[in-house]
PDB file of N, CA and C in Angstrom:
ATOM      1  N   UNK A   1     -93.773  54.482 -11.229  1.00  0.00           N
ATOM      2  CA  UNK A   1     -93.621  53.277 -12.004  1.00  0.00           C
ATOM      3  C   UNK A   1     -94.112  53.551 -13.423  1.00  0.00           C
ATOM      4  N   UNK A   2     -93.174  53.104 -14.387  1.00  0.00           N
ATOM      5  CA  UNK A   2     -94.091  53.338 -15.677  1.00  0.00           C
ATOM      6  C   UNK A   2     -94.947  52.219 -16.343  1.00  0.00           C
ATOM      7  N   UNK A   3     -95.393  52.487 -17.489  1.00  0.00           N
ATOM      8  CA  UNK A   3     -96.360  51.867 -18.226  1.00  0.00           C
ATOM      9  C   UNK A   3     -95.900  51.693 -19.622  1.00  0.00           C
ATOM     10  N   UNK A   4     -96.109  50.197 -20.059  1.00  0.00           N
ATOM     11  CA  UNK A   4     -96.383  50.327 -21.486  1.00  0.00           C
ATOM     12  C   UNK A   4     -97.468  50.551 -22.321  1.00  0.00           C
ATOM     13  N   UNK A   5     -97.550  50.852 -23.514  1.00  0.00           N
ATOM     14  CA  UNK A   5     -98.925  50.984 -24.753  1.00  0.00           C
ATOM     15  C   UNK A   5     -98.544  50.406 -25.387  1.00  0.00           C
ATOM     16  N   UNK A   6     -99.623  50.204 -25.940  1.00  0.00           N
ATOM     17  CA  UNK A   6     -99.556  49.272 -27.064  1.00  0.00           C
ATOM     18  C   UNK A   6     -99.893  50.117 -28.484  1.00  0.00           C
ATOM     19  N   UNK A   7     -99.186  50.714 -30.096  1.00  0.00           N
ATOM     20  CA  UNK A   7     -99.449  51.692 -30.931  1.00  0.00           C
ATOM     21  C   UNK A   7     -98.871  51.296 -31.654  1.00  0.00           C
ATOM     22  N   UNK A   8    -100.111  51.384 -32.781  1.00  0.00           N
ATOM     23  CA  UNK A   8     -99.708  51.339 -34.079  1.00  0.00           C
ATOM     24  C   UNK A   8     -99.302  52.037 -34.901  1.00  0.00           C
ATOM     25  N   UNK A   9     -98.253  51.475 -36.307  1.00  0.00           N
ATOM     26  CA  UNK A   9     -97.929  52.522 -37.151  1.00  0.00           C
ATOM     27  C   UNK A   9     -98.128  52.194 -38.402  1.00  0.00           C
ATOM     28  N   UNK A  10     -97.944  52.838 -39.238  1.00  0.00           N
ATOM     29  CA  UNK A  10     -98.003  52.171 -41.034  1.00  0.00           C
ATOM     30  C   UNK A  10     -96.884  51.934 -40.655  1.00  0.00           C
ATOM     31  N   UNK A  11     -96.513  51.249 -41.774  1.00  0.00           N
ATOM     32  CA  UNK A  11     -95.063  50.545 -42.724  1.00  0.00           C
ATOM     33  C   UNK A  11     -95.178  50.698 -44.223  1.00  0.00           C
ATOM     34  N   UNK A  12     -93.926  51.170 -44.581  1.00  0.00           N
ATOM     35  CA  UNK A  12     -94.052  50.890 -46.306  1.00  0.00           C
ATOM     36  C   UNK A  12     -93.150  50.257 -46.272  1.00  0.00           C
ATOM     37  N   UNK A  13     -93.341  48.919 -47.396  1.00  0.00           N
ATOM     38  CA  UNK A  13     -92.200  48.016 -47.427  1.00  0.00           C
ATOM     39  C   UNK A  13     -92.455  48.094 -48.707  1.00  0.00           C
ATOM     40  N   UNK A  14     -90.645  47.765 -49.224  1.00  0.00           N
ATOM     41  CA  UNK A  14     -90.183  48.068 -50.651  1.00  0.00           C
ATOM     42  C   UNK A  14     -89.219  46.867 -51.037  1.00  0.00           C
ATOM     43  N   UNK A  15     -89.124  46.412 -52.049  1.00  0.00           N
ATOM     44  CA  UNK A  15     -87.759  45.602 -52.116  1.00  0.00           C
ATOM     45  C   UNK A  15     -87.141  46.224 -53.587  1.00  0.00           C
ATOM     46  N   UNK A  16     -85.636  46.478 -52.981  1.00  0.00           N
ATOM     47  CA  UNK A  16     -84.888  46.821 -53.823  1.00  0.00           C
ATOM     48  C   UNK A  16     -84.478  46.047 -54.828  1.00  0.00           C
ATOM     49  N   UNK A  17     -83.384  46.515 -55.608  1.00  0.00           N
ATOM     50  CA  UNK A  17     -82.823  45.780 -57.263  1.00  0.00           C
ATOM     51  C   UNK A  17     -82.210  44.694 -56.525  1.00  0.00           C
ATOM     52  N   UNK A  18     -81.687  45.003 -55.139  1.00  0.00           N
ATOM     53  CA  UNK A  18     -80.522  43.842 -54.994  1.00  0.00           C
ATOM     54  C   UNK A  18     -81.953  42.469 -54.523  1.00  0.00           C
ATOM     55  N   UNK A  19     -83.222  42.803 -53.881  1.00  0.00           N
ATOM     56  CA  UNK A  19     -83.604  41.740 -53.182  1.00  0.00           C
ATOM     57  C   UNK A  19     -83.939  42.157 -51.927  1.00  0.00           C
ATOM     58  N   UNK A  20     -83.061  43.516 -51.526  1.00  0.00           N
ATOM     59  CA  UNK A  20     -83.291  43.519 -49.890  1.00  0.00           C
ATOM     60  C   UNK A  20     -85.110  44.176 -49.933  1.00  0.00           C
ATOM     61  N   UNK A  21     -85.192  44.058 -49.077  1.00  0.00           N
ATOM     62  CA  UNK A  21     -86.841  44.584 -48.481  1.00  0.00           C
ATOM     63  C   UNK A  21     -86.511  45.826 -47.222  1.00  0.00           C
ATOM     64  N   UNK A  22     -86.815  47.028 -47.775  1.00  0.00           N
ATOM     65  CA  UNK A  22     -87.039  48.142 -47.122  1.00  0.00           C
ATOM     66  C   UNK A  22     -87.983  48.285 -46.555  1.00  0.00           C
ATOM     67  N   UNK A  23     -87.665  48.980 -45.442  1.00  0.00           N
ATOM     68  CA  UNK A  23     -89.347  49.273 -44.705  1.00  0.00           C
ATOM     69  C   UNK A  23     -89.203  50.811 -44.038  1.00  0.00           C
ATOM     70  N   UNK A  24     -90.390  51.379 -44.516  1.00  0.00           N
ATOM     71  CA  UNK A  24     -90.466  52.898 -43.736  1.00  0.00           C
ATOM     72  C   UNK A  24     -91.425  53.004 -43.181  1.00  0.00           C
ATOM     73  N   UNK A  25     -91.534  54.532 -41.818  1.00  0.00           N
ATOM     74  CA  UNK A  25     -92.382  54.392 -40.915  1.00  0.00           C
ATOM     75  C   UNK A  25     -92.765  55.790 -41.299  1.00  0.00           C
ATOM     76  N   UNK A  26     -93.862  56.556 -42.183  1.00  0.00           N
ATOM     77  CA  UNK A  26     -93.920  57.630 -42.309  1.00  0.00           C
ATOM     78  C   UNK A  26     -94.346  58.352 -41.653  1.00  0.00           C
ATOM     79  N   UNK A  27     -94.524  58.172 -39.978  1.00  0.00           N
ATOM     80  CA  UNK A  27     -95.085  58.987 -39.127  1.00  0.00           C
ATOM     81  C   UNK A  27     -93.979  59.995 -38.266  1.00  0.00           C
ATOM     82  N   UNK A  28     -92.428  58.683 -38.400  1.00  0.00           N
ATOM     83  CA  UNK A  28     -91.202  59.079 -37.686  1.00  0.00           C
ATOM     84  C   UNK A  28     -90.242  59.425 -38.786  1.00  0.00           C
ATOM     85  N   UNK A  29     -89.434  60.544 -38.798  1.00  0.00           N
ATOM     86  CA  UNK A  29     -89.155  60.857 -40.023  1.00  0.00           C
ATOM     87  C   UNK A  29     -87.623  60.027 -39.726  1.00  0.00           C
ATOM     88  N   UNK A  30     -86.883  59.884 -40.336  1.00  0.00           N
ATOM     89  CA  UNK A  30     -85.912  59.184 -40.986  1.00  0.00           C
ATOM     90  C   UNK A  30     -85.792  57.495 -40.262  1.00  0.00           C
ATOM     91  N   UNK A  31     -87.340  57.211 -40.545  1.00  0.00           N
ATOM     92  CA  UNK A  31     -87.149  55.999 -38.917  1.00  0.00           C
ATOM     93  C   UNK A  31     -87.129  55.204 -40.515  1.00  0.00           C
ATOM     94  N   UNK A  32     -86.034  53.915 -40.800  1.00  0.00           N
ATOM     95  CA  UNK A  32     -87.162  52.981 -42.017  1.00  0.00           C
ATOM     96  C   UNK A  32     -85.629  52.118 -41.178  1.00  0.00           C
ATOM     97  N   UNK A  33     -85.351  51.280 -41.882  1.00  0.00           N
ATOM     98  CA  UNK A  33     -84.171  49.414 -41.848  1.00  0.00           C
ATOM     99  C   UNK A  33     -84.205  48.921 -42.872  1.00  0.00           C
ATOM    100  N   UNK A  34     -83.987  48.062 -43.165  1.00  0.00           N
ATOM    101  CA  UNK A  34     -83.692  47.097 -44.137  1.00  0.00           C
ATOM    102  C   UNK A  34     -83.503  45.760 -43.656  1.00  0.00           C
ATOM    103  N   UNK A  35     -83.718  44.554 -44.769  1.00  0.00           N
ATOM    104  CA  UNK A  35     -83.084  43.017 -44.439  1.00  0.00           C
ATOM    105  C   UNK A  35     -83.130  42.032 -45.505  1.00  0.00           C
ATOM    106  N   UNK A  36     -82.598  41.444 -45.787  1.00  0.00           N
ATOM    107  CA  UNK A  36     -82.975  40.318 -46.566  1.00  0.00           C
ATOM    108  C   UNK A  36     -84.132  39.554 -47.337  1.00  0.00           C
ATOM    109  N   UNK A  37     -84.412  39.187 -46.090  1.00  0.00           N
ATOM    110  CA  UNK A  37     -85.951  38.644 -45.750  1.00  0.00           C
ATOM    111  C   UNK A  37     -87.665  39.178 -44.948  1.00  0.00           C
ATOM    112  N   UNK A  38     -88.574  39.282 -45.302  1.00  0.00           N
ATOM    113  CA  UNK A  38     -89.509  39.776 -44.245  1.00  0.00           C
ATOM    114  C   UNK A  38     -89.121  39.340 -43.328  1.00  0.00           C
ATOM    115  N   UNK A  39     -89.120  37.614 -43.021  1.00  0.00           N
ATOM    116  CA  UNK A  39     -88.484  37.296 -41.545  1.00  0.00           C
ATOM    117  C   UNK A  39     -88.220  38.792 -40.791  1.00  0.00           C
ATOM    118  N   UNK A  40     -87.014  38.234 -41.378  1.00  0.00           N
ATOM    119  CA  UNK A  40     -85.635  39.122 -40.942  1.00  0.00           C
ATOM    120  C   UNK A  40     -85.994  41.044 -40.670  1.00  0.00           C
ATOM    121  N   UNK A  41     -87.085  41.380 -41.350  1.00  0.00           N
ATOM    122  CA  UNK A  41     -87.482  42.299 -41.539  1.00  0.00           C
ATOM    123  C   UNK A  41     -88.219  42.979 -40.278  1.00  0.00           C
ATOM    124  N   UNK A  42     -88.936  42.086 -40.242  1.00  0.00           N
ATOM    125  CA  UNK A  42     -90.065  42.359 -38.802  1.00  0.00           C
ATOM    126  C   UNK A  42     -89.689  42.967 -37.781  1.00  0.00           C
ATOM    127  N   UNK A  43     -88.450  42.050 -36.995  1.00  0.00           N
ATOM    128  CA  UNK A  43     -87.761  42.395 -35.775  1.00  0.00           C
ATOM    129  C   UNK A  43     -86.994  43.860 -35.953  1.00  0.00           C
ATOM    130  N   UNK A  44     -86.265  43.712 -36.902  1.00  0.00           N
ATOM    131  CA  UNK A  44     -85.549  45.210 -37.137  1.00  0.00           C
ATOM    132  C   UNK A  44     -86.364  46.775 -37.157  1.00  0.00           C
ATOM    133  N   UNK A  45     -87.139  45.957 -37.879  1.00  0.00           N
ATOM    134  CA  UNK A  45     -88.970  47.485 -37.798  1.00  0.00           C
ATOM    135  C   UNK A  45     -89.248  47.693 -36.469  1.00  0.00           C
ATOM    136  N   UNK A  46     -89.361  46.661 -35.644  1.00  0.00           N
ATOM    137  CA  UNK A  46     -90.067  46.746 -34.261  1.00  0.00           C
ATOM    138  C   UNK A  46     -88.984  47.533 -33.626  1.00  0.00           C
ATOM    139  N   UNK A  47     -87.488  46.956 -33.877  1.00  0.00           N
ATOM    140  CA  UNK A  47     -86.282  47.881 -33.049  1.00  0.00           C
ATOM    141  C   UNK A  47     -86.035  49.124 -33.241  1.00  0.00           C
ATOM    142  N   UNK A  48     -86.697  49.518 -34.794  1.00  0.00           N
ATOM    143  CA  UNK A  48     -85.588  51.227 -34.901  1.00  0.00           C
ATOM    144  C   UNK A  48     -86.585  51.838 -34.864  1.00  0.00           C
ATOM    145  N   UNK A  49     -87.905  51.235 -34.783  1.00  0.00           N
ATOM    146  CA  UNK A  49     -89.333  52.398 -33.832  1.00  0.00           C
ATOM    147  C   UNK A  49     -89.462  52.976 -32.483  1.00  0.00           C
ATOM    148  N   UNK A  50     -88.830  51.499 -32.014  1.00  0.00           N
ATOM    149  CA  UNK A  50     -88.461  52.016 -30.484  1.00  0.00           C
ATOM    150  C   UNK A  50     -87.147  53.040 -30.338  1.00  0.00           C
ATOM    151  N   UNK A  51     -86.312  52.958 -31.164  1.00  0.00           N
ATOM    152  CA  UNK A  51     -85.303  54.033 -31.227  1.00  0.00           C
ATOM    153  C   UNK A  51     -85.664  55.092 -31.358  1.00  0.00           C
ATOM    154  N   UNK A  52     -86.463  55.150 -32.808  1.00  0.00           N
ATOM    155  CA  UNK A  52     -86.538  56.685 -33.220  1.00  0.00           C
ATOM    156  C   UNK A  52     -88.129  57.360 -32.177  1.00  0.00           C
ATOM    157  N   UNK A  53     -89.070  56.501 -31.389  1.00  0.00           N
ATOM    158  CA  UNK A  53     -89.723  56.887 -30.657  1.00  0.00           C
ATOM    159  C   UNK A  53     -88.680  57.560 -28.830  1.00  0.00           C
ATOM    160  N   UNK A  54     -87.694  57.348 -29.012  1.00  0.00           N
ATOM    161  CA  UNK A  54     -86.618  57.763 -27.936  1.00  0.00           C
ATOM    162  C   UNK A  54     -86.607  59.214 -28.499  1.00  0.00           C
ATOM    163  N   UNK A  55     -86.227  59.470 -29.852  1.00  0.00           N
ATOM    164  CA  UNK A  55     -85.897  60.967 -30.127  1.00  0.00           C
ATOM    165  C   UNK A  55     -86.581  62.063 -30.479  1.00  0.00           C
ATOM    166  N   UNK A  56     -88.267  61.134 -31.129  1.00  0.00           N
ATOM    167  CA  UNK A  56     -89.681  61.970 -31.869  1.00  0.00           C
ATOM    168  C   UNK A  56     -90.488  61.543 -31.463  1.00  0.00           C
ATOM    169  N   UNK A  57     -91.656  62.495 -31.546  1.00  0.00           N
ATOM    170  CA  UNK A  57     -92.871  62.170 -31.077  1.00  0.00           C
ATOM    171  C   UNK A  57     -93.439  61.353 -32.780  1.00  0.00           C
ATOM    172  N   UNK A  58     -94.762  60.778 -32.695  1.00  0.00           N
ATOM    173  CA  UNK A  58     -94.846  60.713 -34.735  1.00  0.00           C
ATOM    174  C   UNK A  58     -95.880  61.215 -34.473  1.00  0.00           C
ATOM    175  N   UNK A  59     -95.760  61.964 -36.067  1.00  0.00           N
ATOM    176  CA  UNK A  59     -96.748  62.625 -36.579  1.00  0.00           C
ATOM    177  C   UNK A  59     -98.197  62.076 -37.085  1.00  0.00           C
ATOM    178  N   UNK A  60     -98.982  62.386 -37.026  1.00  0.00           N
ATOM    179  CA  UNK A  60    -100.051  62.117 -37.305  1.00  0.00           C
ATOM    180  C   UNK A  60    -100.633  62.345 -38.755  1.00  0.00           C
ATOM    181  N   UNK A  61     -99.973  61.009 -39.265  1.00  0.00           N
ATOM    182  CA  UNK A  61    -100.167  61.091 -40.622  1.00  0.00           C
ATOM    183  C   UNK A  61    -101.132  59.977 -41.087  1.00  0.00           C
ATOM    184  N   UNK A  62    -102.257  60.335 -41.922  1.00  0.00           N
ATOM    185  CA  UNK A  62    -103.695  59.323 -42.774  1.00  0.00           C
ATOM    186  C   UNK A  62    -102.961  58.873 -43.941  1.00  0.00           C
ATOM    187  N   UNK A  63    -102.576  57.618 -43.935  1.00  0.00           N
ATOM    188  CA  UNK A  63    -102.252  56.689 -45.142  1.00  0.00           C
ATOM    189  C   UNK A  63    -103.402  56.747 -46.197  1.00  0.00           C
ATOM    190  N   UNK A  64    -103.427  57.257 -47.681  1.00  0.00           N
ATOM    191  CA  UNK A  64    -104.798  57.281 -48.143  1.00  0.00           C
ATOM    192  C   UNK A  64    -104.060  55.931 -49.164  1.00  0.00           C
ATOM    193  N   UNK A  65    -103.220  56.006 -49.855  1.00  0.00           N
ATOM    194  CA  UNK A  65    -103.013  54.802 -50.450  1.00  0.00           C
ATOM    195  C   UNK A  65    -101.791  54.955 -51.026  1.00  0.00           C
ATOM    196  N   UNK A  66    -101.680  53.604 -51.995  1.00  0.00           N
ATOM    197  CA  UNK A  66    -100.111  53.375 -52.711  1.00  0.00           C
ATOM    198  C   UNK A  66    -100.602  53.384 -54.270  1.00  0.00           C
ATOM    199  N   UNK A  67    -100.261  54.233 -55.263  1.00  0.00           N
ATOM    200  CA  UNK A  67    -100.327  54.592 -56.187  1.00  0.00           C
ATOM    201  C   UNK A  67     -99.017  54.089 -57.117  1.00  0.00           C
ATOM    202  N   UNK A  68     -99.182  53.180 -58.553  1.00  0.00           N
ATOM    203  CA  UNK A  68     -98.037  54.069 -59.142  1.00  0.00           C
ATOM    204  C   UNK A  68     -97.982  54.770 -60.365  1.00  0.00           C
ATOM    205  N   UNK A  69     -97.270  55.325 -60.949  1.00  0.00           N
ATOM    206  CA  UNK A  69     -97.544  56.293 -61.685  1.00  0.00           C
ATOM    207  C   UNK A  69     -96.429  56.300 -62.586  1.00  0.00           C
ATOM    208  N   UNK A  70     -97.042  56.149 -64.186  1.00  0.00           N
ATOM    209  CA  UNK A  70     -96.364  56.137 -65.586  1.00  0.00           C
ATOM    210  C   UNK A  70     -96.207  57.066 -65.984  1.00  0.00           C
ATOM    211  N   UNK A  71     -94.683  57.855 -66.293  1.00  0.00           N
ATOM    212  CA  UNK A  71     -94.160  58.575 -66.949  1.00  0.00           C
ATOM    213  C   UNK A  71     -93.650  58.518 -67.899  1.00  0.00           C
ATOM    214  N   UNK A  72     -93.598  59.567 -68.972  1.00  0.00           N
ATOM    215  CA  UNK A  72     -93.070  58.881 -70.143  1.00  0.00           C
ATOM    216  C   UNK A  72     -91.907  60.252 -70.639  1.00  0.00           C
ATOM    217  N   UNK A  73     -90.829  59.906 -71.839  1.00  0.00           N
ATOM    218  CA  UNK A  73     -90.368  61.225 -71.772  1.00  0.00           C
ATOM    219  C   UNK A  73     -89.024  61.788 -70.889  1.00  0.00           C
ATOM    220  N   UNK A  74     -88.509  60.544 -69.807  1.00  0.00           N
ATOM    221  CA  UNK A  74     -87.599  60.493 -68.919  1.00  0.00           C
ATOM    222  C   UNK A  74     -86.452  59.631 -69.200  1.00  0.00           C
ATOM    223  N   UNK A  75     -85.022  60.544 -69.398  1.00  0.00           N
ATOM    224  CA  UNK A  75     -84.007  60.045 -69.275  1.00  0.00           C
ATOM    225  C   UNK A  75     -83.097  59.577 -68.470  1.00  0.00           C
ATOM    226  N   UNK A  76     -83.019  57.808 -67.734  1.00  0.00           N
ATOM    227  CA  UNK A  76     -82.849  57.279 -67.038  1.00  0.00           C
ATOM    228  C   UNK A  76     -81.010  57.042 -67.817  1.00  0.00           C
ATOM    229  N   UNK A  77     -80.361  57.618 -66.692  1.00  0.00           N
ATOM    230  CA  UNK A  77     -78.546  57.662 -66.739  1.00  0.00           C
ATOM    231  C   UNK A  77     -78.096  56.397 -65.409  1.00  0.00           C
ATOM    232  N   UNK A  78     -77.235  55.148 -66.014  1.00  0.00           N
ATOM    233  CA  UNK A  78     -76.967  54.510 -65.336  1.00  0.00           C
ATOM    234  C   UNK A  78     -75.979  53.571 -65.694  1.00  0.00           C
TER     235      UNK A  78
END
């Protein structure tokens, strides 16, 4: 018979130019979703962890923090 656990992961959540809100799981490598809304966001995170936990183990990675960082000197083509 099996068992569930209960495990945690980081999340990085981002929102793009359009509005949507990205979310990545940097422990599972190409695991992240997208949505609209956080709402909307939550459930989809919880689903493609359980996916990409079907194909990878995650890595054991220490979140130290979120930084950002000013460059200057860069030619932005768009």
């Amino acid at each position: 018979m099996g068992y569930t656990t209960l495990i945690s992961f980081t999340a990085i959540i981002e929102q793009d130019e359009d509005g949507y809100f990205i979310a990545t799981i940097p422990s599972l490598k190409s695991c992240y979703t997208q949505a609209k809304t956080l709402e909307g966001l939550y459930p989809r995170l919880q689903e493609v962890i359980k996916l990409c936990l079907e194909e990878e183990q995650p890595t054991n990675i220490k979140l130290i923090g979120v930084q950002q960082i000013q460059i200057s000197g860069v030619n932005i083509y768009g």
